[in-house]
N, C-alpha and C. Protein backbone atom coordinates (compact mmCIF):
# COMPACT_ATOMS: atom_id res chain seq x y z
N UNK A 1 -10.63 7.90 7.22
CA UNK A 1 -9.38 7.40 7.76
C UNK A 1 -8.37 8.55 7.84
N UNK A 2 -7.89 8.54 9.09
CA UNK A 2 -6.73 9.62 8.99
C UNK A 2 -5.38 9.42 7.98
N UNK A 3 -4.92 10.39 7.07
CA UNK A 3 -3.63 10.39 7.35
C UNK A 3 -3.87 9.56 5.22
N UNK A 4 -4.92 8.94 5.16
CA UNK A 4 -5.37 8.75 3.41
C UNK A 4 -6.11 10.43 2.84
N UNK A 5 -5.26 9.58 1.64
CA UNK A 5 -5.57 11.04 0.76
C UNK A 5 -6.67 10.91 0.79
N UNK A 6 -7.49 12.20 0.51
CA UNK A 6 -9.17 12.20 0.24
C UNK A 6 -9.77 11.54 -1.29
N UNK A 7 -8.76 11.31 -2.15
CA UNK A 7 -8.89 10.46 -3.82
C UNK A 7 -8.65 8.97 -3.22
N UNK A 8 -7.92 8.49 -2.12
CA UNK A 8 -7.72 7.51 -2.19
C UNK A 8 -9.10 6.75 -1.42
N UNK A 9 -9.26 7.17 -0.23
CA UNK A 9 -10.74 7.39 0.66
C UNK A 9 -12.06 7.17 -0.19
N UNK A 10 -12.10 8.02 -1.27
CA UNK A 10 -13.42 7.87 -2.39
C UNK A 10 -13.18 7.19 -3.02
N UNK A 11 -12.18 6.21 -3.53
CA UNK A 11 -12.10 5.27 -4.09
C UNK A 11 -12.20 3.64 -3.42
N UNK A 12 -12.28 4.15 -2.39
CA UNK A 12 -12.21 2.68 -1.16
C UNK A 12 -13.83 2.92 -1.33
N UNK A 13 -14.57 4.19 -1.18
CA UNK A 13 -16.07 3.93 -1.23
C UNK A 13 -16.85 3.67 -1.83
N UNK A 14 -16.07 3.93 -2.97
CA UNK A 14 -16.66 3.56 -4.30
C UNK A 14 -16.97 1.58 -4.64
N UNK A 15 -15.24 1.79 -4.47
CA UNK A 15 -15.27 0.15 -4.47
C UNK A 15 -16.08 -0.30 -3.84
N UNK A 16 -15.84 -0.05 -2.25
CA UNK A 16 -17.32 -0.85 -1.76
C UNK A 16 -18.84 -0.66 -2.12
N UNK A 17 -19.33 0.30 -2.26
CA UNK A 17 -20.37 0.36 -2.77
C UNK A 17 -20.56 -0.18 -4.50
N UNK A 18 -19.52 -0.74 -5.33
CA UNK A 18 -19.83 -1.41 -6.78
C UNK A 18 -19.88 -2.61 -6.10
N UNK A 19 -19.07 -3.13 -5.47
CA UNK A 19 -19.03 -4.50 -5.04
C UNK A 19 -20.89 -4.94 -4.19
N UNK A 20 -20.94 -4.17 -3.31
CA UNK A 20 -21.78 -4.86 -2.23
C UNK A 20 -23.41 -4.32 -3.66
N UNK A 21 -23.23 -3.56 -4.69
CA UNK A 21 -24.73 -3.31 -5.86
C UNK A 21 -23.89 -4.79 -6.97
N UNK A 22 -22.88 -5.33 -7.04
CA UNK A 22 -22.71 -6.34 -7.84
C UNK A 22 -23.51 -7.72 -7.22
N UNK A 23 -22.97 -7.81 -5.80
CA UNK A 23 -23.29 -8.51 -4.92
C UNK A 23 -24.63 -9.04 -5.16
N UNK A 24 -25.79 -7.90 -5.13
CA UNK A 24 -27.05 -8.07 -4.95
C UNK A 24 -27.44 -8.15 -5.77
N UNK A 25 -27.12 -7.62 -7.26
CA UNK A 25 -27.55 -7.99 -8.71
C UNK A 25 -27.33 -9.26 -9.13
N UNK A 26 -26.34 -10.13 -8.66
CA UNK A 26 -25.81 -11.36 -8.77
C UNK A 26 -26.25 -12.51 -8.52
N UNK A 27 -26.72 -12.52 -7.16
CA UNK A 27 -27.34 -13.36 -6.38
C UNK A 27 -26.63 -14.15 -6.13
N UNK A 28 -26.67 -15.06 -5.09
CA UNK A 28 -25.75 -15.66 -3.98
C UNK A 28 -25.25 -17.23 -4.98
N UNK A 29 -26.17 -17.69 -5.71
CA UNK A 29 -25.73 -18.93 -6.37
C UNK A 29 -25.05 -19.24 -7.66
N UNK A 30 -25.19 -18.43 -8.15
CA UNK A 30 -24.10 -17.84 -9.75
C UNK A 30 -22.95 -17.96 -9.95
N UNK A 31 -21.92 -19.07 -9.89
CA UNK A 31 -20.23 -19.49 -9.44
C UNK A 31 -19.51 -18.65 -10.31
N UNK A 32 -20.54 -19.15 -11.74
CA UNK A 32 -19.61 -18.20 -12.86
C UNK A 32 -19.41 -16.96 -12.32
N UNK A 33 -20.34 -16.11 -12.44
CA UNK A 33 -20.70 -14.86 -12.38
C UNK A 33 -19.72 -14.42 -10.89
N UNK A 34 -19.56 -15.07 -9.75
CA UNK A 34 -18.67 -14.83 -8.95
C UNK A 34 -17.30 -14.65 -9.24
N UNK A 35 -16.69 -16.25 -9.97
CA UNK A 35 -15.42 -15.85 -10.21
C UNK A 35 -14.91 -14.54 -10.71
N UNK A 36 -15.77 -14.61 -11.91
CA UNK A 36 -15.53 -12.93 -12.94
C UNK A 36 -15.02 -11.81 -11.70
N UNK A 37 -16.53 -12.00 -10.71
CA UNK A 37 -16.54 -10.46 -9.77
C UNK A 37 -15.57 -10.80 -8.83
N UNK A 38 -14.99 -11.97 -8.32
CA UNK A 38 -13.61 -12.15 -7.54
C UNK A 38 -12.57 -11.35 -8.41
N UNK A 39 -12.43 -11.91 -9.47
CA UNK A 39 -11.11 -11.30 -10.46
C UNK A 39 -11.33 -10.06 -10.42
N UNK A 40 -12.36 -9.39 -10.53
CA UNK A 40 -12.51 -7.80 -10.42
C UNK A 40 -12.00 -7.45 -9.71
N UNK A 41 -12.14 -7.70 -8.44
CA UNK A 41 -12.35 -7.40 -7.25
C UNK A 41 -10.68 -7.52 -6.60
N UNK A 42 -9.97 -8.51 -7.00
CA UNK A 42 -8.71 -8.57 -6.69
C UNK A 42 -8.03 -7.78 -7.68
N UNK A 43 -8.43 -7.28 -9.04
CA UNK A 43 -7.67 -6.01 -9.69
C UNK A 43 -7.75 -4.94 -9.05
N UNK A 44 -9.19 -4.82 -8.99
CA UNK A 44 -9.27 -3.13 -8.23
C UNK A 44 -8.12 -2.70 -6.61
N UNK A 45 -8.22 -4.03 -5.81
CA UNK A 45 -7.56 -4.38 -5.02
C UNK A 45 -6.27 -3.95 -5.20
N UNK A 46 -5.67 -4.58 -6.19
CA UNK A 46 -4.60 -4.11 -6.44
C UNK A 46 -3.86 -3.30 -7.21
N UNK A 47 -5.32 -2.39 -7.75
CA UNK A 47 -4.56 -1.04 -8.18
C UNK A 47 -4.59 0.24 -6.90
N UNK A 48 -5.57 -0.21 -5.60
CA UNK A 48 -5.93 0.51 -4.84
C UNK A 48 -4.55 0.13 -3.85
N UNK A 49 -3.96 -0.86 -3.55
CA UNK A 49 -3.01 -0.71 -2.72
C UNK A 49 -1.84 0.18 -3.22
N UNK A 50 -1.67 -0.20 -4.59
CA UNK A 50 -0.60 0.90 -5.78
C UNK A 50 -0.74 2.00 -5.70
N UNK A 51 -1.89 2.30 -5.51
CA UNK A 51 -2.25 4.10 -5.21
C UNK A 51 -2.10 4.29 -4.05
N UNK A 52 -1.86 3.52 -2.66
CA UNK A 52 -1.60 3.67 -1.66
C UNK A 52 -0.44 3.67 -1.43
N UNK A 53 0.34 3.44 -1.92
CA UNK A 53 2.34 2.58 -1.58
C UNK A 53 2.96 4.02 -1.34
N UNK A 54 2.57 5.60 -1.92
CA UNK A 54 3.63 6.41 -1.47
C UNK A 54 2.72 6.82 0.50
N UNK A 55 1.90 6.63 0.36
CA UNK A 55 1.11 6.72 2.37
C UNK A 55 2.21 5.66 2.71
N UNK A 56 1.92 4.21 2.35
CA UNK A 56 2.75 3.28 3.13
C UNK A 56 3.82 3.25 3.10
N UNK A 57 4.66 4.02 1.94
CA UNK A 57 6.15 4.34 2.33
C UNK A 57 6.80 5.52 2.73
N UNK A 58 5.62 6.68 2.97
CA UNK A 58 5.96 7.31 4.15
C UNK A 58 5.63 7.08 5.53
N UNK A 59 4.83 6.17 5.31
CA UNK A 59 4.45 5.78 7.47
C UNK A 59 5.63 4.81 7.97
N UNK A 60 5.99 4.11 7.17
CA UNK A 60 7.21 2.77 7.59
C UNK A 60 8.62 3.92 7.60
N UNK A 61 8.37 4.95 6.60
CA UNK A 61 10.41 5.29 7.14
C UNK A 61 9.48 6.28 8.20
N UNK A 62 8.99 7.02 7.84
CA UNK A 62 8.28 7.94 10.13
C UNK A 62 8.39 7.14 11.38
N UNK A 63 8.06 5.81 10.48
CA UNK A 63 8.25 5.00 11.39
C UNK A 63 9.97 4.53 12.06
N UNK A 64 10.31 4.38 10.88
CA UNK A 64 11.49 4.22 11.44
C UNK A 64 12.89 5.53 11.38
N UNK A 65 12.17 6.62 11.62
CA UNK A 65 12.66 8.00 12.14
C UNK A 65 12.46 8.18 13.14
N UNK A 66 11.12 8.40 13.64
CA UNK A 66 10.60 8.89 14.50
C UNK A 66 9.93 7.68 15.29
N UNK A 67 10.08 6.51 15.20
CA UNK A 67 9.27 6.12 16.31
C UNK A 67 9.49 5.89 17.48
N UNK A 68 8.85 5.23 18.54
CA UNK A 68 8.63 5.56 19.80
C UNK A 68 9.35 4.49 20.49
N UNK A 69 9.21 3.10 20.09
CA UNK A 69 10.07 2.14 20.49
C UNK A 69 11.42 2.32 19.41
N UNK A 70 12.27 1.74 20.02
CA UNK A 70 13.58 1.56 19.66
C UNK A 70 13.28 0.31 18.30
N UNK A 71 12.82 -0.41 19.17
CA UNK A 71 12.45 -2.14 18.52
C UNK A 71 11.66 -1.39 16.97
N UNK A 72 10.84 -0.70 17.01
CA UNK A 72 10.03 -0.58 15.96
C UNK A 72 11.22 0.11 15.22
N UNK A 73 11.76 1.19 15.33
CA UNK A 73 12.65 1.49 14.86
C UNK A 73 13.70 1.32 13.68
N UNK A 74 14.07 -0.09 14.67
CA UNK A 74 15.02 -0.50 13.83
C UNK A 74 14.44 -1.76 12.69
N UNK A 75 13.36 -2.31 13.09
CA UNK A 75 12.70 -3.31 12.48
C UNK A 75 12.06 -2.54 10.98
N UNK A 76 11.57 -1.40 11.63
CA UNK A 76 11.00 -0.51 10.20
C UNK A 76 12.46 -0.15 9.41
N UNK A 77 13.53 0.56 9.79
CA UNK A 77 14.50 0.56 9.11
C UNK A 77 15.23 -1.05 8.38
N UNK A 78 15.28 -1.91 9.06
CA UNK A 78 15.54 -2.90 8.46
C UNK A 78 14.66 -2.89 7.09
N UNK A 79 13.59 -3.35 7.71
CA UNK A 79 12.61 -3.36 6.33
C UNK A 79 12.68 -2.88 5.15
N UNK A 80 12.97 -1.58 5.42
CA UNK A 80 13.18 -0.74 4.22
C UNK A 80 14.55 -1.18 3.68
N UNK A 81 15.39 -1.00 4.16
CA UNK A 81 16.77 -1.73 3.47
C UNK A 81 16.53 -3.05 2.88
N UNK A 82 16.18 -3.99 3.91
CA UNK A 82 15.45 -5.19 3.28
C UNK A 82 14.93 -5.33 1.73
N UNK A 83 14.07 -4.06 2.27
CA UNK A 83 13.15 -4.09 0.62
C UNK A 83 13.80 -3.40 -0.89
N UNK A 84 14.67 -2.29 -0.19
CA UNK A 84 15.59 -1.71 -1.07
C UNK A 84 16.50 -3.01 -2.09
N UNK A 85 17.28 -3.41 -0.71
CA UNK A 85 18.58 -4.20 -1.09
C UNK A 85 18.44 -5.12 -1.11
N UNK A 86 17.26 -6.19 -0.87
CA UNK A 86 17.12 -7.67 -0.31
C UNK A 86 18.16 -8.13 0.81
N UNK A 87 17.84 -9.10 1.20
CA UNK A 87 18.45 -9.86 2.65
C UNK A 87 19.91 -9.75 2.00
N UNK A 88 20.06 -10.03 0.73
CA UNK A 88 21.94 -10.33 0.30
C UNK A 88 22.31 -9.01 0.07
N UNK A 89 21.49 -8.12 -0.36
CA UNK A 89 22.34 -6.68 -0.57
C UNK A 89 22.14 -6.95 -2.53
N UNK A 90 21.51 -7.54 -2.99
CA UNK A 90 20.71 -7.58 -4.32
C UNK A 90 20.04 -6.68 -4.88
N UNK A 91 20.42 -5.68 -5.57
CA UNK A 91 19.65 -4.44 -5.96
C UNK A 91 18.78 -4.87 -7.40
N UNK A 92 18.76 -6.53 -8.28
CA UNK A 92 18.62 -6.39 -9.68
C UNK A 92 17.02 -6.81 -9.72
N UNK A 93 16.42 -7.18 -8.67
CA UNK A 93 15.07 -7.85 -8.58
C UNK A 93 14.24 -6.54 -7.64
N UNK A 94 14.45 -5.39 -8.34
CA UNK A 94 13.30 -4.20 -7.69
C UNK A 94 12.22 -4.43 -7.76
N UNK A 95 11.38 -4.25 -6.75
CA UNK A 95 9.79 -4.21 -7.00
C UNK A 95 9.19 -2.51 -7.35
N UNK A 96 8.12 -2.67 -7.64
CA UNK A 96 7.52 -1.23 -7.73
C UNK A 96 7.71 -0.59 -6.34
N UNK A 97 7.35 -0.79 -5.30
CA UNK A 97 7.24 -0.54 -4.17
C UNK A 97 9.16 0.03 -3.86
N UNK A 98 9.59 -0.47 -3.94
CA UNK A 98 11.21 -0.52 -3.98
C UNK A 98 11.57 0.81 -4.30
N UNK A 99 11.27 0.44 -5.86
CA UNK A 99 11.59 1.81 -6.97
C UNK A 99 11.15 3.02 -6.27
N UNK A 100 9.74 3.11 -5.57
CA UNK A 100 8.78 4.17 -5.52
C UNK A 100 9.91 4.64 -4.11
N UNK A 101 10.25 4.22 -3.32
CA UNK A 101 11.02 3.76 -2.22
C UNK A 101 12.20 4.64 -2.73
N UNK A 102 12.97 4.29 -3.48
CA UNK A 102 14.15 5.08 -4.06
C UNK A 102 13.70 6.09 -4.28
N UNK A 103 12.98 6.43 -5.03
CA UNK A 103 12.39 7.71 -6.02
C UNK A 103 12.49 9.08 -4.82
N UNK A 104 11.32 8.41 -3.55
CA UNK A 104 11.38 9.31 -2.77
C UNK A 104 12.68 10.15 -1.87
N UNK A 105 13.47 8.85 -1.90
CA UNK A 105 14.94 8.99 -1.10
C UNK A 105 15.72 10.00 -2.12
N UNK A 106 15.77 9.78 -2.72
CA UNK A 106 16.23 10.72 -3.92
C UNK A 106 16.13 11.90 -4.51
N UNK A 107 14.42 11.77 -3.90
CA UNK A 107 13.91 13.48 -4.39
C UNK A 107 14.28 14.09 -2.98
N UNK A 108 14.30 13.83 -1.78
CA UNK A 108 14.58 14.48 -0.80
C UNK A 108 13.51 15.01 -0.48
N UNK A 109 12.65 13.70 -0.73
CA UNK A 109 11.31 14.15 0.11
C UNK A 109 11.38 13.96 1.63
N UNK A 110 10.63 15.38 2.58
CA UNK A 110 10.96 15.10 4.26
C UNK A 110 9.88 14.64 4.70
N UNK A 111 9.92 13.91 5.73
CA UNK A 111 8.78 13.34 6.59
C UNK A 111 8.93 14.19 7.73
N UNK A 112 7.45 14.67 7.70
CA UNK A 112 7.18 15.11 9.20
C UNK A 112 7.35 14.68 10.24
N UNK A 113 7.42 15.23 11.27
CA UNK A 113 7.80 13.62 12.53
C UNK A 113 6.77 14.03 12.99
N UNK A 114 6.92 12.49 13.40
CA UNK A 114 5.72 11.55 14.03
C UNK A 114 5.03 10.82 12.69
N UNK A 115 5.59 10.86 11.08
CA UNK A 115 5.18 10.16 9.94
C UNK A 115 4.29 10.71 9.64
N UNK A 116 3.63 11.79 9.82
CA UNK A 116 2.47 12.47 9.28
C UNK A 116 2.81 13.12 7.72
């Protein structure tokens, strides 16, 4: 995939390849044994999007620097304020994503244009 770190990339392959050797060790009728590997499967999930959030919060503000429609533009900038400040301008309910969001604004990290 363009534009993912190469740690984040081997970890998407990884995952898939534990999942699809759980899969087959398992066998298709085992409910218990599924749920367990669902719950896995939605942790890993969501430590893999967490390791993704500084890619996705540099493509959404490129996006809304540099992009090409106006409309996207301002919708990606909304967003980010959105997510910063909430719809009321609420700073006390941060998410991680938020924080990580600030962090960068702060360090004066630059985006390449075109979000690369």
């Amino acid at each position: 995939m363009e534009g993912v770190p190469e740690s984040l990339q081997d970890r998407l392959e990884e995952y898939n390849r534990n999942f699809e050797a759980t899969a087959k060790i398992m066998g298709a009728n085992n409910t218990l044994d599924k749920s367990a590997t669902a719950e896995l499967q939605i942790e890993q999930t969501r430590e893999m999007l967490i390791a993704a959030l500084p890619v996705a919060v540099k493509t959404m503000v490129g996006v809304a620097a540099y992009g090409v429609s106006e409309t996207n533009k301002r919708l990606a900038a909304q967003y980010l304020i959105d997510r910063c400040l909430g719809k009321d301008g609420d700073i006390s309910t941060e998410d991680e994503a938020t924080k990580l969001l600030k962090r960068l604004m702060l360090s004066g990290a630059t985006i390449e244009e075109g979000g690369k």
